[in-house]
C-alpha atoms as a PDB file:
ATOM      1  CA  UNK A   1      42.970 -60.499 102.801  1.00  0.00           C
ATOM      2  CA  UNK A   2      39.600 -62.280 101.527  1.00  0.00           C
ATOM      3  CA  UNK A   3      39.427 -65.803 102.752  1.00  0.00           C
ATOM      4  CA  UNK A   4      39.262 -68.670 100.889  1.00  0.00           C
ATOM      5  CA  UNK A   5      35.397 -69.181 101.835  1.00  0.00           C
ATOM      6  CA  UNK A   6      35.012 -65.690 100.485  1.00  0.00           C
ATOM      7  CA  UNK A   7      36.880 -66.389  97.500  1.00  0.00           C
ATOM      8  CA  UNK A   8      35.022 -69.868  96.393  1.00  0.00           C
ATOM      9  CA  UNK A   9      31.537 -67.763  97.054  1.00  0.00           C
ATOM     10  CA  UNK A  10      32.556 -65.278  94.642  1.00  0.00           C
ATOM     11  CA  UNK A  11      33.353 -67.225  92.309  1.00  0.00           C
ATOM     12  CA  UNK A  12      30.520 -69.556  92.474  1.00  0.00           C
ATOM     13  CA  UNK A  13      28.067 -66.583  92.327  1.00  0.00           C
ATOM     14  CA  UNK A  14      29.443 -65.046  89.298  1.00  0.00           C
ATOM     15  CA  UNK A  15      28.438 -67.029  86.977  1.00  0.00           C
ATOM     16  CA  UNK A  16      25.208 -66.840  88.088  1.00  0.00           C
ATOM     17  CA  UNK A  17      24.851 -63.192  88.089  1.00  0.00           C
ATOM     18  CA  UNK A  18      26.714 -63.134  84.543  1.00  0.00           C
ATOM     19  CA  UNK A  19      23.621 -65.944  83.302  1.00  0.00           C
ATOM     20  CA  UNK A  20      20.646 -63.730  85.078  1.00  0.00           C
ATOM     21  CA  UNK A  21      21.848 -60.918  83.406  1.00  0.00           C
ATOM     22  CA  UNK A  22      22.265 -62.231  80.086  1.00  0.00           C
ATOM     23  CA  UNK A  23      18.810 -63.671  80.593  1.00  0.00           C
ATOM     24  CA  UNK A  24      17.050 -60.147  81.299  1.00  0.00           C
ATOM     25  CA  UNK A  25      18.814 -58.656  78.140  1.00  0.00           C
ATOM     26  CA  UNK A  26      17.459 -61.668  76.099  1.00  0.00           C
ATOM     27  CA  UNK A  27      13.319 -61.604  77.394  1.00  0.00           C
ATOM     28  CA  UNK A  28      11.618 -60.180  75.249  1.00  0.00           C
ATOM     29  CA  UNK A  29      10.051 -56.646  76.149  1.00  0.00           C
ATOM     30  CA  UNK A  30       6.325 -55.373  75.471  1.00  0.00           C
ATOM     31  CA  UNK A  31       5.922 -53.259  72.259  1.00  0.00           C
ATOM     32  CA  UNK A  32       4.574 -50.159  73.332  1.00  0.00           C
ATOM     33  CA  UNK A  33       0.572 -49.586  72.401  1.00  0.00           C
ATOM     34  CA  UNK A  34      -0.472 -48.657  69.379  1.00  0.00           C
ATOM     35  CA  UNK A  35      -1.728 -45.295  69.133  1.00  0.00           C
ATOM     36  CA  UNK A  36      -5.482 -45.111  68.208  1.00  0.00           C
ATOM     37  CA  UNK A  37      -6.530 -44.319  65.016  1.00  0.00           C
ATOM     38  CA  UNK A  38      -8.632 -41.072  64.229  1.00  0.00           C
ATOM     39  CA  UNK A  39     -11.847 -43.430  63.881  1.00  0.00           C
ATOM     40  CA  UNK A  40     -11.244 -45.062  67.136  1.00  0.00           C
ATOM     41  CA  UNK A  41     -11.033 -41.537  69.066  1.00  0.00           C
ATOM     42  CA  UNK A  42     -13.928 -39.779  67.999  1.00  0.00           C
ATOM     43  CA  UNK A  43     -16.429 -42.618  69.879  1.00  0.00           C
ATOM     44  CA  UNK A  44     -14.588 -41.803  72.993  1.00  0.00           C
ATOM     45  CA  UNK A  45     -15.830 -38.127  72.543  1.00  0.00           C
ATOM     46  CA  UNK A  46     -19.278 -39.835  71.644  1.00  0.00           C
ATOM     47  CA  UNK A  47     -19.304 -39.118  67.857  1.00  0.00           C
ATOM     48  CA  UNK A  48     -19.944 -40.832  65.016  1.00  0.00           C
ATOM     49  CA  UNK A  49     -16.843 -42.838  63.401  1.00  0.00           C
ATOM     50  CA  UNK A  50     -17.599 -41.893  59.901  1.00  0.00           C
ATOM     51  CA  UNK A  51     -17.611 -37.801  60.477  1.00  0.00           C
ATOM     52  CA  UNK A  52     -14.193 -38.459  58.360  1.00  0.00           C
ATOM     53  CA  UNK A  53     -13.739 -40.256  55.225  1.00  0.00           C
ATOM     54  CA  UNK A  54     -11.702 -43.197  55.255  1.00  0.00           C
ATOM     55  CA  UNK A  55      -8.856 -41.564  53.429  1.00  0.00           C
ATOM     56  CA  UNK A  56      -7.582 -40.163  56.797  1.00  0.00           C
ATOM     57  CA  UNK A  57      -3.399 -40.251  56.816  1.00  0.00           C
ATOM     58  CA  UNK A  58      -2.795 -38.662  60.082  1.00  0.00           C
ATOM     59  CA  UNK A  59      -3.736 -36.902  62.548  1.00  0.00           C
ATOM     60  CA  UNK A  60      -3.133 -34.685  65.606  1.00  0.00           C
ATOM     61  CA  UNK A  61      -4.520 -34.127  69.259  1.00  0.00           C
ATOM     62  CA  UNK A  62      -3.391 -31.438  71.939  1.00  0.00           C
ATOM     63  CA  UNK A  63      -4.306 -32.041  75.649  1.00  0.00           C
ATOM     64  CA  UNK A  64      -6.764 -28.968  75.353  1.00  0.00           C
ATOM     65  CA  UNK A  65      -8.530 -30.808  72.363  1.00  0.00           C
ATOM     66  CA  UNK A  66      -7.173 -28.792  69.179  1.00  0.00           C
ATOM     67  CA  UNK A  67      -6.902 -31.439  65.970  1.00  0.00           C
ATOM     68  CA  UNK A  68      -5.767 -31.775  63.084  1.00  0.00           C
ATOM     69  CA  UNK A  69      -6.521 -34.243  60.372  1.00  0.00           C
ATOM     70  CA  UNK A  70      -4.642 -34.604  57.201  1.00  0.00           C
ATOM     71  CA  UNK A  71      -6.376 -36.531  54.270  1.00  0.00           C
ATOM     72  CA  UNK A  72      -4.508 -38.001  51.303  1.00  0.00           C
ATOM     73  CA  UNK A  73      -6.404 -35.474  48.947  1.00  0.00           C
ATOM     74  CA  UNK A  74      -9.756 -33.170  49.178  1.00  0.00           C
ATOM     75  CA  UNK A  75     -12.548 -35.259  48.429  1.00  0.00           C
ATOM     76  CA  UNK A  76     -16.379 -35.489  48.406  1.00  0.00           C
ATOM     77  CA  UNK A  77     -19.150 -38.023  50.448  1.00  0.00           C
ATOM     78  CA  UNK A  78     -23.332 -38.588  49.551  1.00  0.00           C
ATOM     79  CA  UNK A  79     -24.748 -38.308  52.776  1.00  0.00           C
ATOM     80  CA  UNK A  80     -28.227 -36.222  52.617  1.00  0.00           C
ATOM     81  CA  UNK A  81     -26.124 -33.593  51.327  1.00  0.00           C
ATOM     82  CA  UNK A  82     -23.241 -33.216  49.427  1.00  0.00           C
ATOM     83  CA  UNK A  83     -20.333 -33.136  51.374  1.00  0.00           C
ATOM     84  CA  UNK A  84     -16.995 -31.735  50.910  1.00  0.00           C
ATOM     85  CA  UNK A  85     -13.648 -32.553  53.135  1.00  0.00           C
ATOM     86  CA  UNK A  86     -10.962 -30.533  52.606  1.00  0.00           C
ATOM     87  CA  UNK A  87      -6.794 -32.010  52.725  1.00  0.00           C
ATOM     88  CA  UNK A  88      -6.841 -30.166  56.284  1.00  0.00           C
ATOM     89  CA  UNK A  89      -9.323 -30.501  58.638  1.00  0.00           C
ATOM     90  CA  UNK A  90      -8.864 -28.858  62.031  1.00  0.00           C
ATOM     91  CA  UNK A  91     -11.255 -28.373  65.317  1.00  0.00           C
ATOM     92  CA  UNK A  92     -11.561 -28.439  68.553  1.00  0.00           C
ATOM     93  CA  UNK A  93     -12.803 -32.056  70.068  1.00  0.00           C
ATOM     94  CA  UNK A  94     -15.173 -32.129  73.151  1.00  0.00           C
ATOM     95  CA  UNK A  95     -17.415 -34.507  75.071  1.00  0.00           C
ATOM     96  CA  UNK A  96     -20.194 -34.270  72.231  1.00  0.00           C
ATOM     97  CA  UNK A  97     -19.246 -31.347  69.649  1.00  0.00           C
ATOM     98  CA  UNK A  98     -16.536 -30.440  67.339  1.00  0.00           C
ATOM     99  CA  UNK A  99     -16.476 -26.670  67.588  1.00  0.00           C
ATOM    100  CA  UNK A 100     -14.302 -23.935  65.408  1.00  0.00           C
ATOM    101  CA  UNK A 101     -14.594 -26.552  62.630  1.00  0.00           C
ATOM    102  CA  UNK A 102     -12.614 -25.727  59.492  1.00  0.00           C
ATOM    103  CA  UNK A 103     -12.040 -27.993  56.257  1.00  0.00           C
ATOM    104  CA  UNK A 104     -15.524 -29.134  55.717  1.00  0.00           C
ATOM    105  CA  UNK A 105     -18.503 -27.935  53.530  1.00  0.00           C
ATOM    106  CA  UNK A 106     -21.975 -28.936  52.679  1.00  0.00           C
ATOM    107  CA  UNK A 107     -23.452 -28.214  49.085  1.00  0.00           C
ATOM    108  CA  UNK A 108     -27.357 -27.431  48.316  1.00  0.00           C
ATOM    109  CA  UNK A 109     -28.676 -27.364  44.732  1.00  0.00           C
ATOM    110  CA  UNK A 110     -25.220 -27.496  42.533  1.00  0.00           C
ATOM    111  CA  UNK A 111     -23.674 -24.410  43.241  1.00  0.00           C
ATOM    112  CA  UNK A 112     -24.161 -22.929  46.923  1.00  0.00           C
ATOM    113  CA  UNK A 113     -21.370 -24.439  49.299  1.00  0.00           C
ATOM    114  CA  UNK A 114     -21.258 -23.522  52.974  1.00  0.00           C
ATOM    115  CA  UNK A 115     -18.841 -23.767  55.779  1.00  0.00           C
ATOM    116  CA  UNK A 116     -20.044 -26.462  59.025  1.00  0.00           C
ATOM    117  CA  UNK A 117     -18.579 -24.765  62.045  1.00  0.00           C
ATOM    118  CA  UNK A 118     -19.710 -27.019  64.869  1.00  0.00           C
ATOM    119  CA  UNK A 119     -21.180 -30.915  64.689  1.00  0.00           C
ATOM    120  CA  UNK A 120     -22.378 -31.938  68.107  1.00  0.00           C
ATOM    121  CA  UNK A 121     -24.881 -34.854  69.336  1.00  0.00           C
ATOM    122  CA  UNK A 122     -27.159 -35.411  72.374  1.00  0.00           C
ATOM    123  CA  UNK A 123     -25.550 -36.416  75.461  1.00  0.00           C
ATOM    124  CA  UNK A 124     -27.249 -39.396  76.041  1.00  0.00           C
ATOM    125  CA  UNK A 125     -26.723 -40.332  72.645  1.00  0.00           C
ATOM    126  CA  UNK A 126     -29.895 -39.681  70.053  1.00  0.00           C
ATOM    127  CA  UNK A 127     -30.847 -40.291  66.635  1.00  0.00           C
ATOM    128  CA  UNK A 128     -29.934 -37.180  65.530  1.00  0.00           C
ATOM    129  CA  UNK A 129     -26.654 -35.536  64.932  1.00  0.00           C
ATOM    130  CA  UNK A 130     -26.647 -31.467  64.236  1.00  0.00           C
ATOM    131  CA  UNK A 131     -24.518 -29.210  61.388  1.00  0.00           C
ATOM    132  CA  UNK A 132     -23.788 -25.683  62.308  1.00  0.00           C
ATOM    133  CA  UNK A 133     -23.617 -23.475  59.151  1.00  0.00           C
ATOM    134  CA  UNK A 134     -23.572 -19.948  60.273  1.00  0.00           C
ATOM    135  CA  UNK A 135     -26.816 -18.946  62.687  1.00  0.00           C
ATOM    136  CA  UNK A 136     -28.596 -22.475  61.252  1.00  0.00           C
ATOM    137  CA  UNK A 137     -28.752 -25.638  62.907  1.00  0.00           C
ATOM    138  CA  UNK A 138     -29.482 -28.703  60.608  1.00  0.00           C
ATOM    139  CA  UNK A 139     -30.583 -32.046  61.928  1.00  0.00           C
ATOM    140  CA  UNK A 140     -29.684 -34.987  60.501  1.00  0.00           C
ATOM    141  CA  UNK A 141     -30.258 -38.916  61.049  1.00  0.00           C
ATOM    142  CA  UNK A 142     -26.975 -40.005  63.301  1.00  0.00           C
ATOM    143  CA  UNK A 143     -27.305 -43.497  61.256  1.00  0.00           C
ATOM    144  CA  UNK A 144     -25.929 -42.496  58.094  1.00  0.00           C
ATOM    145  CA  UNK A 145     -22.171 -41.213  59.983  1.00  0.00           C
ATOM    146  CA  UNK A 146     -21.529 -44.532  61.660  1.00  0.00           C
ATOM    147  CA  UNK A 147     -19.982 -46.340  59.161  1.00  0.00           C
ATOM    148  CA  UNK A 148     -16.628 -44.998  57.439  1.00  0.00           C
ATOM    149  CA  UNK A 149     -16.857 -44.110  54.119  1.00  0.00           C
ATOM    150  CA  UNK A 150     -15.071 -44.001  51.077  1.00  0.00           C
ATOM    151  CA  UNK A 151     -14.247 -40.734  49.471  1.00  0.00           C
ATOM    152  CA  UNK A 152     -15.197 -39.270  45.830  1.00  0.00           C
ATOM    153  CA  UNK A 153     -12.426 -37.374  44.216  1.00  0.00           C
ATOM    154  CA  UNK A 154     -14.725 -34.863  42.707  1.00  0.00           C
ATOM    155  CA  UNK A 155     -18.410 -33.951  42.990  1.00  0.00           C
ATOM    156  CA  UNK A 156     -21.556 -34.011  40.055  1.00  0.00           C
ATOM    157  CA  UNK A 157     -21.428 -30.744  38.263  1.00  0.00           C
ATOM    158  CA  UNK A 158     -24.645 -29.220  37.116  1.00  0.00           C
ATOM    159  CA  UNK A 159     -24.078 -30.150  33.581  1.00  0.00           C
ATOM    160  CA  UNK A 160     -23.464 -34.061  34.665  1.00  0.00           C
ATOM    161  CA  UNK A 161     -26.121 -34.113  36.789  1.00  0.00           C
ATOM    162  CA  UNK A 162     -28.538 -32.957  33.936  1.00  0.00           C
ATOM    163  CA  UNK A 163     -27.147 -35.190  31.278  1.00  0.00           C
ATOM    164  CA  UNK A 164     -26.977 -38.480  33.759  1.00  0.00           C
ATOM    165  CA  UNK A 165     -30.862 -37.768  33.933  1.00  0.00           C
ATOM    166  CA  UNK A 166     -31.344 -37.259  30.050  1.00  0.00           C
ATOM    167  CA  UNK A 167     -29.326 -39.729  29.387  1.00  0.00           C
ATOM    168  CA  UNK A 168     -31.378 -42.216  31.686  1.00  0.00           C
ATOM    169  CA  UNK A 169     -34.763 -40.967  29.839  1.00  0.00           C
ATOM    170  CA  UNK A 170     -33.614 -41.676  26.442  1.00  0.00           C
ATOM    171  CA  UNK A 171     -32.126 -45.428  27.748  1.00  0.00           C
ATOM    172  CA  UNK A 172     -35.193 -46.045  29.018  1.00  0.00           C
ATOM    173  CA  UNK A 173     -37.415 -44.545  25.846  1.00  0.00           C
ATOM    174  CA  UNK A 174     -35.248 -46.622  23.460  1.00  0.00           C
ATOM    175  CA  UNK A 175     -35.738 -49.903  25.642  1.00  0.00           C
ATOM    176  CA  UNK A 176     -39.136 -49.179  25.462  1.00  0.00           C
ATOM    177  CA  UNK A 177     -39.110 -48.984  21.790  1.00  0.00           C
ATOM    178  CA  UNK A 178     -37.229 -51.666  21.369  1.00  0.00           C
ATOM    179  CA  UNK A 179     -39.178 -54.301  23.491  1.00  0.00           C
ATOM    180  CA  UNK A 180     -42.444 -52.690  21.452  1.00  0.00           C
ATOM    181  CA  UNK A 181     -41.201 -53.839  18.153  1.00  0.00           C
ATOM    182  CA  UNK A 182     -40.239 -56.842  19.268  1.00  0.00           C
ATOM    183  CA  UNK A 183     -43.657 -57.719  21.085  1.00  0.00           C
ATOM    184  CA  UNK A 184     -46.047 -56.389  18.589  1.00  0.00           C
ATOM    185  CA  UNK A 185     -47.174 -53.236  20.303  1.00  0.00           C
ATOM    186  CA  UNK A 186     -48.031 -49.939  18.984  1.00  0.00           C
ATOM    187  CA  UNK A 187     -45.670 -46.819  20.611  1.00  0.00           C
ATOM    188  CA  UNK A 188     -47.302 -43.889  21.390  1.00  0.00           C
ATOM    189  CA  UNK A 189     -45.077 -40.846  22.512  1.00  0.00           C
ATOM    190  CA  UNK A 190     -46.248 -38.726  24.849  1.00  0.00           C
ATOM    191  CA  UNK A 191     -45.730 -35.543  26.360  1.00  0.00           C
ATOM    192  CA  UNK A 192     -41.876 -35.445  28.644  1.00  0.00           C
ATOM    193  CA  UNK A 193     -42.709 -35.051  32.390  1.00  0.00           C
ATOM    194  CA  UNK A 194     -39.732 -34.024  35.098  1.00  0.00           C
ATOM    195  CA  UNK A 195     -40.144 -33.728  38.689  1.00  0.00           C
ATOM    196  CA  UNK A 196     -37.623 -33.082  41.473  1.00  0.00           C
ATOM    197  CA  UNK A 197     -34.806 -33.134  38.646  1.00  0.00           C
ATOM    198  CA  UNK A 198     -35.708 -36.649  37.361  1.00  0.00           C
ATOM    199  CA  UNK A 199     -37.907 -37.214  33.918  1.00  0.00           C
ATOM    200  CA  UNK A 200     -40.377 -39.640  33.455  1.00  0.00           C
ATOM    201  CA  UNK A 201     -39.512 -41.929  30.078  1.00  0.00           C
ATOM    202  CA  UNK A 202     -41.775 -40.018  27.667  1.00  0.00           C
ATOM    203  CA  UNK A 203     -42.689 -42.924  25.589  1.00  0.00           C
ATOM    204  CA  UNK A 204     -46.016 -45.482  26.638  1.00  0.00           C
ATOM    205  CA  UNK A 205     -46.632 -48.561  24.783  1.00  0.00           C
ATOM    206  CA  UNK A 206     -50.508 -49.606  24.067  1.00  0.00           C
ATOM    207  CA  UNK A 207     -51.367 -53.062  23.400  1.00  0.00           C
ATOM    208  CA  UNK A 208     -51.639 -53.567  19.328  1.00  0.00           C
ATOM    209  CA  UNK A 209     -55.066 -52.697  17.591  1.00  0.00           C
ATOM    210  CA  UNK A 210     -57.390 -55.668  16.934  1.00  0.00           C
ATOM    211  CA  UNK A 211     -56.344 -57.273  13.886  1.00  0.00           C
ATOM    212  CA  UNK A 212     -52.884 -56.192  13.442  1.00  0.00           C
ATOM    213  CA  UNK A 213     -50.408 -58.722  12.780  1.00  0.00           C
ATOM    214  CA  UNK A 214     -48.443 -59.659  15.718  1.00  0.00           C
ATOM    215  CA  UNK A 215     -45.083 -59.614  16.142  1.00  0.00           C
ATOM    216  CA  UNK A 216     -45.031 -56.134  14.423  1.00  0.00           C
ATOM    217  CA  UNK A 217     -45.312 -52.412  15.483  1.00  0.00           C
ATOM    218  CA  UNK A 218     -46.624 -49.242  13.867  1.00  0.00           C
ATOM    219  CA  UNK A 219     -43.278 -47.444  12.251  1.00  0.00           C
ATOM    220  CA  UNK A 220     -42.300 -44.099  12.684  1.00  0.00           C
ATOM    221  CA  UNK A 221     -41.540 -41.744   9.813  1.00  0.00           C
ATOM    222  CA  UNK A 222     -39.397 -38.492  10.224  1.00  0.00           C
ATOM    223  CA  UNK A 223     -41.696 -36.244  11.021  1.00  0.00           C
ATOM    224  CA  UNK A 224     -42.088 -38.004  14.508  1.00  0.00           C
ATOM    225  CA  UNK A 225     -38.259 -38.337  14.987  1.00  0.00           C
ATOM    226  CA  UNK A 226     -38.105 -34.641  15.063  1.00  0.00           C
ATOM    227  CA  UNK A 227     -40.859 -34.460  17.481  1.00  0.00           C
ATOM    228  CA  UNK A 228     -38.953 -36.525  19.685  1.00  0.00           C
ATOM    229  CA  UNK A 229     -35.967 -34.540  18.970  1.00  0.00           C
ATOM    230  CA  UNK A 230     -37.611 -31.251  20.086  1.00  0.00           C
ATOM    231  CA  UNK A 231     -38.845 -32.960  23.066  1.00  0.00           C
ATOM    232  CA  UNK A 232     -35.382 -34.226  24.154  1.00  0.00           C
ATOM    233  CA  UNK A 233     -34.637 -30.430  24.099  1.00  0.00           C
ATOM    234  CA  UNK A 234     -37.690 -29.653  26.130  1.00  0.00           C
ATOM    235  CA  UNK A 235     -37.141 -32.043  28.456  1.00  0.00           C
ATOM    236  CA  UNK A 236     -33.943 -30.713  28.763  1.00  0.00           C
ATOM    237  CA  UNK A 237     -34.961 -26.910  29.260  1.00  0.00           C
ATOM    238  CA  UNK A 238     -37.543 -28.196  31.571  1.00  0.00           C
ATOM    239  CA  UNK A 239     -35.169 -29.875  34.248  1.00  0.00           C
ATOM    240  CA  UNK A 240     -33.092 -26.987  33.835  1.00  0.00           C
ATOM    241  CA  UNK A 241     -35.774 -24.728  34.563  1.00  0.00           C
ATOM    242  CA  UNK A 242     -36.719 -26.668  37.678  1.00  0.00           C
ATOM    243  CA  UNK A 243     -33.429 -26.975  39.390  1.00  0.00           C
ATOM    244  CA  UNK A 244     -33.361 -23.216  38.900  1.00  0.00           C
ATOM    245  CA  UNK A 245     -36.694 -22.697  40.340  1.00  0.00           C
ATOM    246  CA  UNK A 246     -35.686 -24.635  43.390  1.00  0.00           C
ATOM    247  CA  UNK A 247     -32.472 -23.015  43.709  1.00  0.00           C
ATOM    248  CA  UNK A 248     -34.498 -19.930  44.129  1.00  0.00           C
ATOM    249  CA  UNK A 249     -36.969 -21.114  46.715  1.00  0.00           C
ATOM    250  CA  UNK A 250     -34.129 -22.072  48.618  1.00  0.00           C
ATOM    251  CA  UNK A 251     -32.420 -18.846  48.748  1.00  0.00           C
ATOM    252  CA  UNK A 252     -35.661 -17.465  49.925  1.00  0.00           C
ATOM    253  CA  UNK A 253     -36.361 -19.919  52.436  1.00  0.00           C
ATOM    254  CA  UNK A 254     -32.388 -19.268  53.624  1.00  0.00           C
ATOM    255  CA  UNK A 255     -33.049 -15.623  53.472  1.00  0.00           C
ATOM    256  CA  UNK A 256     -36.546 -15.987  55.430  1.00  0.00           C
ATOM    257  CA  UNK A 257     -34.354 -18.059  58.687  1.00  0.00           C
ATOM    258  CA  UNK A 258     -31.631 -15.915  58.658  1.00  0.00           C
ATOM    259  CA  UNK A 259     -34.075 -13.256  59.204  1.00  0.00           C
ATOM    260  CA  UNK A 260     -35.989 -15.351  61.904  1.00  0.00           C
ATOM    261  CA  UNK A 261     -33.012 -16.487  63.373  1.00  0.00           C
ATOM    262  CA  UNK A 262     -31.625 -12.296  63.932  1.00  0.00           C
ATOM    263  CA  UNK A 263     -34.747 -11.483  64.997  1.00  0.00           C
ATOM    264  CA  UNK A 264     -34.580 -14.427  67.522  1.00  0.00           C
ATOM    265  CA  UNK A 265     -31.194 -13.647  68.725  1.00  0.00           C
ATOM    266  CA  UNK A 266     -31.893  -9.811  69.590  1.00  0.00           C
ATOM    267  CA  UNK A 267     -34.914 -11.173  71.587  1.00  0.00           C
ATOM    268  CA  UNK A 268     -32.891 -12.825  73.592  1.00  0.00           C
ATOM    269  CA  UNK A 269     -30.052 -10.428  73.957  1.00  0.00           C
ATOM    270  CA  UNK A 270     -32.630  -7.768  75.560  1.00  0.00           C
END
């Protein structure tokens, strides 16, 4: 039979244990950690933060570095290229590269797409970051993938790419006409000039001939209307001409490496 020492010890002690108990369930316990966010992980691997649009919704990584990233909706980013970023996006992560790359696709001239297999940078980190398509290796500036960027919903189509150039001409022609008439200067039009897809206003302003009221320009009748008419359509056919000229020379050149790049590759394989 307890004692009564025993028994006032016990019951003194309860309490005690019932309040230290009550205490633990009360303190407050650390949240767990956050998990990183895609953008956060790929400087780890040392890559660039804005390989991935900001439109990222989740994402996956298995211990032997297979991914998977899952965007609200395809979408489209300017860099030097075009390019485009599928809804899925999968890989393989390592110190440096992103091999067996699918989801993501670079655009030349309008109308050629083609699949990036691998991205990788120098280890110790350079200016330069490289795109895989096929046999080719393209280097890039790094600077232009550090910051996270916003995604486009669609790309430029040939047709809006043309028209957001003739459209710019004619703005600036009819500016040009209408700061003319308003300063007293004569307007000459001249021949419509295009270069690397963007034309040159093809109207000039001369100062007014000696003894012509100021304030006042030299009107144009019809006749010139329809001349610049016909050389809105010229100008057009010309840009048209030129993208298509340079989307030739490019398949050349393309044709020309690939053909370098075989002949390369059986060197070394003997």
């Amino acid at each position: 039979m307890a004692s009564y020492s025993e028994l006032h010890c016990f019951f003194l002690l309860f309490p005690l244990f019932i309040l230290c108990s009550y205490a633990l369930l009360l303190s407050p316990t650390a949240p767990p950690a956050p998990n990183p966010t895609v953008y956060d992980l790929l400087p780890k691997y040392g890559l660039p933060s804005g390989l991935l649009p900001d439109s990222v919704v989740d994402y996956t990584l298995s211990e032997d570095g297979e991914f998977e990233v899952t965007l609200q909706k395809p979408c489209y980013i300017d860099f030097d290229y075009l390019v485009y970023y599928d809804k899925k996006i999968t890989g393989k992560l390592n110190l440096g590269s992103i091999t067996d790359l699918k989801g993501i696709q670079v655009q030349r001239f309008y109308f050629l797409w083609f699949d990036v297999d691998e991205i990788r940078v120098d280890l110790p980190p350079s200016d330069s970051i490289y795109f895989t398509v096929g046999i080719i290796n393209k280097k890039l500036d790094v600077d232009q993938f550090l910051t996270v960027r916003s995604c486009k919903d669609k790309a430029l189509t040939l047709r809006e790419v043309l028209q957001r150039n003739v459209i710019s001409t004619e703005a600036a022609a009819s500016r040009r006409y209408f700061l003319g008439t308003q300063c007293g200067v004569k307007c000459n039009y001249v021949e419509p000039l295009a270069s690397q897809y963007r034309a040159k206003p093809y109207m000039e302003m001369d100062h007014h001939e000696e003894g012509s009221p100021s304030g006042s320009c030299k009107e144009t009748d019809s006749s010139e209307d329809k001349a610049q008419r016909r050389r809105t359509m010229h100008l057009r056919e010309f840009v048209v001409e030129d993208v298509n000229k340079q989307a030739d020379d490019f398949i050349k050149k393309f044709r020309k490496q690939l053909k370098f790049e075989r002949q390369e590759s059986l060197k070394r394989h003997r």
